[in-house]
C-alpha atoms as a PDB file:
ATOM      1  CA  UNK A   1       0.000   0.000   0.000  1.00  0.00           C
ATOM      2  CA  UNK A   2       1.060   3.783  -0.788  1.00  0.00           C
ATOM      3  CA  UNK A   3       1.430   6.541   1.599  1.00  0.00           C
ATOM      4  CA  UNK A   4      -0.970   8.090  -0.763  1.00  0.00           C
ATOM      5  CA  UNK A   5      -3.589   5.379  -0.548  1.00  0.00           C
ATOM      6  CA  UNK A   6      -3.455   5.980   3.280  1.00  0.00           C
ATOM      7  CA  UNK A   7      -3.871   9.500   3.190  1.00  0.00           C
ATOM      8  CA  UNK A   8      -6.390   9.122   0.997  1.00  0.00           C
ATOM      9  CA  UNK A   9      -7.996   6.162   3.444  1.00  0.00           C
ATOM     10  CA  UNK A  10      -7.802   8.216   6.556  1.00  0.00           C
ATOM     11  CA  UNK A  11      -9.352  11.318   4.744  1.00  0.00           C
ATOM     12  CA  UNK A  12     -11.964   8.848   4.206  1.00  0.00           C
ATOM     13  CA  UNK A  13     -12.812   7.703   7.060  1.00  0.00           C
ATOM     14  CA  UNK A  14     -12.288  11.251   8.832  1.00  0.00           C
ATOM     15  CA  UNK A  15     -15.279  12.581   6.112  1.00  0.00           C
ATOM     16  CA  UNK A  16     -17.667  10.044   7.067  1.00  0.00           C
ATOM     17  CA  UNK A  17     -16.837  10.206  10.739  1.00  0.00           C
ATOM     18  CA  UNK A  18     -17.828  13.603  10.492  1.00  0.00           C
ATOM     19  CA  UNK A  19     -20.895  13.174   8.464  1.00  0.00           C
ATOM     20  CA  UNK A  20     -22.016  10.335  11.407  1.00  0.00           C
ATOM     21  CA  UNK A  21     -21.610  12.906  13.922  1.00  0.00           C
ATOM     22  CA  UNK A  22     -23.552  15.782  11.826  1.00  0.00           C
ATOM     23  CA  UNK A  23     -26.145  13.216  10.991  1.00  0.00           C
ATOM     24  CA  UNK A  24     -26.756  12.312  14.878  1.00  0.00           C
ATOM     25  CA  UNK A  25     -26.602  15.869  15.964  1.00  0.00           C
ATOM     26  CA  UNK A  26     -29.872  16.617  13.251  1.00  0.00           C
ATOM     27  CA  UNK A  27     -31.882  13.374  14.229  1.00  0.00           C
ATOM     28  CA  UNK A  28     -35.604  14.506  15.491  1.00  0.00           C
ATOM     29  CA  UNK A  29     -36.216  13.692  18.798  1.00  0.00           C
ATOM     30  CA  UNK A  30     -38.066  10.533  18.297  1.00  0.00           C
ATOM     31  CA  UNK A  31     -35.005   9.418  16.943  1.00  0.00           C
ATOM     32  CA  UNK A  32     -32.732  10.404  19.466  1.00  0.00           C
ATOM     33  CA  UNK A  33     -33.400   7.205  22.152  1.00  0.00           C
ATOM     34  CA  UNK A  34     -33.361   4.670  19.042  1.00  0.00           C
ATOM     35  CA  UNK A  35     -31.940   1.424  21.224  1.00  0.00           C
ATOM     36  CA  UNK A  36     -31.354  -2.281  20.632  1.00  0.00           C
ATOM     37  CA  UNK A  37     -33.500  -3.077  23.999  1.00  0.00           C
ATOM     38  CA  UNK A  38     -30.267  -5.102  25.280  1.00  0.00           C
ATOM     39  CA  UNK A  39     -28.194  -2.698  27.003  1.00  0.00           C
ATOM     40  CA  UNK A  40     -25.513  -5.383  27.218  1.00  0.00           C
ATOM     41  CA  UNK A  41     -25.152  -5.809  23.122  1.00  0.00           C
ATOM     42  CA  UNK A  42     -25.159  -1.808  22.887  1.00  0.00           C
ATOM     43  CA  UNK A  43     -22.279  -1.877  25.246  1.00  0.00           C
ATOM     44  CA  UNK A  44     -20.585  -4.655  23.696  1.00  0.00           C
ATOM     45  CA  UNK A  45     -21.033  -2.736  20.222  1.00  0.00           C
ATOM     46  CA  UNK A  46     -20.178   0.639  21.722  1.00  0.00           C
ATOM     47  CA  UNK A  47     -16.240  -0.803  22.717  1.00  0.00           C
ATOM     48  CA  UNK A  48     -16.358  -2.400  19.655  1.00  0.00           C
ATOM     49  CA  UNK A  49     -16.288   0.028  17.538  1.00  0.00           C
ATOM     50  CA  UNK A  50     -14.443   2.834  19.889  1.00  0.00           C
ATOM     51  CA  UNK A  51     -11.826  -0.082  19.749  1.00  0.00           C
ATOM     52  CA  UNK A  52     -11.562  -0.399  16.087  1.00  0.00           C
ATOM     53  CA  UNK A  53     -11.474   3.324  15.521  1.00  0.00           C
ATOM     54  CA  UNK A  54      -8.784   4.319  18.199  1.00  0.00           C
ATOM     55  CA  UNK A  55      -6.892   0.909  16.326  1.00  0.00           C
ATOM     56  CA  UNK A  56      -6.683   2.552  13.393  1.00  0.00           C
ATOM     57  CA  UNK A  57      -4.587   5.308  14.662  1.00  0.00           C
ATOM     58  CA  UNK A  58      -2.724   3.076  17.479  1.00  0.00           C
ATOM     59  CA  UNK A  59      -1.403   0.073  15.945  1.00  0.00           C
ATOM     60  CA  UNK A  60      -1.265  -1.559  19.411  1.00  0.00           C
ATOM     61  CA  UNK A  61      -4.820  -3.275  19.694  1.00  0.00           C
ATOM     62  CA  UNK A  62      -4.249  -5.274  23.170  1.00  0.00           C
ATOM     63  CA  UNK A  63      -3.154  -1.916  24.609  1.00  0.00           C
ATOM     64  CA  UNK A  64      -6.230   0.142  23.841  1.00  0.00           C
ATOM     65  CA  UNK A  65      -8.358  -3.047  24.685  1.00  0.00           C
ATOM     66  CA  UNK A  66      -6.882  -2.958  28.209  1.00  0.00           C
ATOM     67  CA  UNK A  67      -7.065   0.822  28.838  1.00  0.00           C
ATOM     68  CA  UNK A  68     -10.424   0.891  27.324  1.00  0.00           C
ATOM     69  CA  UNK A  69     -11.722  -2.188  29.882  1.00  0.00           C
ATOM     70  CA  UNK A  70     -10.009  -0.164  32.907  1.00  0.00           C
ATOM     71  CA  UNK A  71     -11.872   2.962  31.622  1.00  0.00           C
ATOM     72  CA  UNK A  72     -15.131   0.789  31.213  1.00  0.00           C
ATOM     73  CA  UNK A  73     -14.440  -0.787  35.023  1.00  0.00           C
ATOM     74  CA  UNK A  74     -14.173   3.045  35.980  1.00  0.00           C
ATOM     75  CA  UNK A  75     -16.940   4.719  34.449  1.00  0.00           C
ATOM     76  CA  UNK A  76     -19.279   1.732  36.544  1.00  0.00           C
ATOM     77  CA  UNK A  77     -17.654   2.018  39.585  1.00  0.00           C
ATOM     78  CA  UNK A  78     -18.349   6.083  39.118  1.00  0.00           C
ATOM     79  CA  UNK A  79     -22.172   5.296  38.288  1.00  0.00           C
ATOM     80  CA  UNK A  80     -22.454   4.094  41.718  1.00  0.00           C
ATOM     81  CA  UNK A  81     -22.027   7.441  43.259  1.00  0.00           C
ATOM     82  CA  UNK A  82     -25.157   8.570  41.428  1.00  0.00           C
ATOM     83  CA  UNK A  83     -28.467   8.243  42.790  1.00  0.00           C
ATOM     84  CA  UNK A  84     -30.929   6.620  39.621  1.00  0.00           C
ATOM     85  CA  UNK A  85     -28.042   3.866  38.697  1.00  0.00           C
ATOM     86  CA  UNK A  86     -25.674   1.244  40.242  1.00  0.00           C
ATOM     87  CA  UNK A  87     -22.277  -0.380  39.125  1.00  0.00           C
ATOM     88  CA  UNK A  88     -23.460  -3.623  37.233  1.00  0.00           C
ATOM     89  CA  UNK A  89     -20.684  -6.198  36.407  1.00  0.00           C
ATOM     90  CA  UNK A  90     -22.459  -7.405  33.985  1.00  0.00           C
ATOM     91  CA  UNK A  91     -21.837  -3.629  31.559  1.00  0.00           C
ATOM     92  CA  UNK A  92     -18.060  -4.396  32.835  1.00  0.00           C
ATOM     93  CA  UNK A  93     -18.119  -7.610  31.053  1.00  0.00           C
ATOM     94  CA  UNK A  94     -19.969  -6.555  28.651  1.00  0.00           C
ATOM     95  CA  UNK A  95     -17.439  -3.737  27.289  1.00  0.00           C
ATOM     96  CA  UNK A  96     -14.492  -5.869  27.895  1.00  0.00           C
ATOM     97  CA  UNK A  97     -15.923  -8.830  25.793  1.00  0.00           C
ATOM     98  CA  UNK A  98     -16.493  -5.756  23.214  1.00  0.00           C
ATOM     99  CA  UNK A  99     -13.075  -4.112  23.598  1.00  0.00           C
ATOM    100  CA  UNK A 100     -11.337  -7.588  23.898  1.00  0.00           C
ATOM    101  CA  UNK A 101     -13.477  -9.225  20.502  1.00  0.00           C
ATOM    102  CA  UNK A 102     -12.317  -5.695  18.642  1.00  0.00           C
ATOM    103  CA  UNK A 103      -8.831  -6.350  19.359  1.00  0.00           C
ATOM    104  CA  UNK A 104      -8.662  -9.856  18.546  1.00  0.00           C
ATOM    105  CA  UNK A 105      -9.826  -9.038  15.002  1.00  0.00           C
ATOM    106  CA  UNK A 106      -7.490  -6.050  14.847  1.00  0.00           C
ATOM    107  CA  UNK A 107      -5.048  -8.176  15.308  1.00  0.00           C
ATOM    108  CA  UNK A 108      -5.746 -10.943  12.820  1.00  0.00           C
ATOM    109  CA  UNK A 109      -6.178  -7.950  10.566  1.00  0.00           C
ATOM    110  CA  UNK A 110      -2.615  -6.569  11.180  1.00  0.00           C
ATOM    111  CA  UNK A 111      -1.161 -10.076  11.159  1.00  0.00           C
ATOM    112  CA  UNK A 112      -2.755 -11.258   7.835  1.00  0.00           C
ATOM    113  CA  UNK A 113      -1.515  -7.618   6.428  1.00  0.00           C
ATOM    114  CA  UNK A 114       2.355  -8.022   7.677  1.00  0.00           C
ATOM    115  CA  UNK A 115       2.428 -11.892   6.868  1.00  0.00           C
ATOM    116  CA  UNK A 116       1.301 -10.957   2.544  1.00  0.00           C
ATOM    117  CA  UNK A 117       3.653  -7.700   2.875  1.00  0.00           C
ATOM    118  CA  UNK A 118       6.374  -9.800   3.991  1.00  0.00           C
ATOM    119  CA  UNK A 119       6.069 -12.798   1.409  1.00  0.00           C
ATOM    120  CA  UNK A 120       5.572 -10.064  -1.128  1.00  0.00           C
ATOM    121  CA  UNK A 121       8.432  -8.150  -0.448  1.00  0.00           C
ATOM    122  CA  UNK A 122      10.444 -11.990  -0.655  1.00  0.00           C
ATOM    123  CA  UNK A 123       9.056 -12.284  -3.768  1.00  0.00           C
ATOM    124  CA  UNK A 124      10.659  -9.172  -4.775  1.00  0.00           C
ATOM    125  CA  UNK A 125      13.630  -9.808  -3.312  1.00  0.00           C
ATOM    126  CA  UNK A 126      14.524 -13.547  -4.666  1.00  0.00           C
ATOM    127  CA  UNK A 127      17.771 -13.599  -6.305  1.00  0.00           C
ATOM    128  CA  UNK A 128      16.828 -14.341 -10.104  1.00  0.00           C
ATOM    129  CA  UNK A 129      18.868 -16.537 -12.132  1.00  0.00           C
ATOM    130  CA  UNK A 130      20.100 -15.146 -15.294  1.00  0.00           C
ATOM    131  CA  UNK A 131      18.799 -16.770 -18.239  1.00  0.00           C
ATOM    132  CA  UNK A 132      21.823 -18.848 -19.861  1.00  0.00           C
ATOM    133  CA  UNK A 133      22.058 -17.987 -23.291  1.00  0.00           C
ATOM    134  CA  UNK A 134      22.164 -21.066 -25.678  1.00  0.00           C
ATOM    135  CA  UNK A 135      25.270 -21.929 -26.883  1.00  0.00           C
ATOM    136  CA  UNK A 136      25.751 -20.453 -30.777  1.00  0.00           C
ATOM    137  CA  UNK A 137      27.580 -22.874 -32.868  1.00  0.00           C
ATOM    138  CA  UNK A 138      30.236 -22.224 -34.680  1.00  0.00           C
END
């Protein structure tokens, strides 16, 4: 892949990041609470995808899984102090198995990627034989 292709990848994803956000800022308000009904897949979605996004810049997927299932842990233990919810494990587990699943595939991803880039590159790099030319009689 180019450095060109990249830029022109990131620009990409950078346009419709922004259109996502300026498309849920406009929603009408019956819009607005649109839910699964299962908290627990929402969650599990949310860290997914916060994980694959921050991967993209951060080429270290197990690293932003673990920060993101300490900030996760955090962010329950913190909804205990308010008065209308309560720390549930279950939301803990729930954005772990998210953040976790997202970096697993991340992974793979960047795996696959190095393992074709490097037996490409070996392809390039084989020592060719020169052709022998055939003998000319004389």
């Amino acid at each position: 892949m180019t450095s060109n292709f990249r830029v022109k990848w990131k620009r990409l994803c950078g346009v419709v990041a922004m259109a996502g956000i300026i498309f849920a800022y406009f929603l009408p308000p019956s819009l607005e609470r649109l839910r699964t009904g299962h908290w627990e897949v929402e969650h599990f979605l949310a860290y997914f995808a916060v994980t694959s996004i921050i991967c993209l810049g951060w080429r270290r997927p197990f690293t932003v899984a673990v920060t993101l299932v300490a900030v996760a842990a955090r962010l329950k233990a913190l909804q205990s102090l308010t008065p209308n919810h309560s720390a549930n494990l279950l939301g803990v587990l729930a954005a772990a198995a998210g953040a976790l699943a997202a970096a697993l595939a991340v992974k793979l991803i960047l795996s696959v990627r190095k393992t074709r880039h490097a037996s490409a590159c070996q392809q390039d790099n084989e020592p060719r034989l020169p052709k022998l030319s055939q003998p000319t009689q004389v």
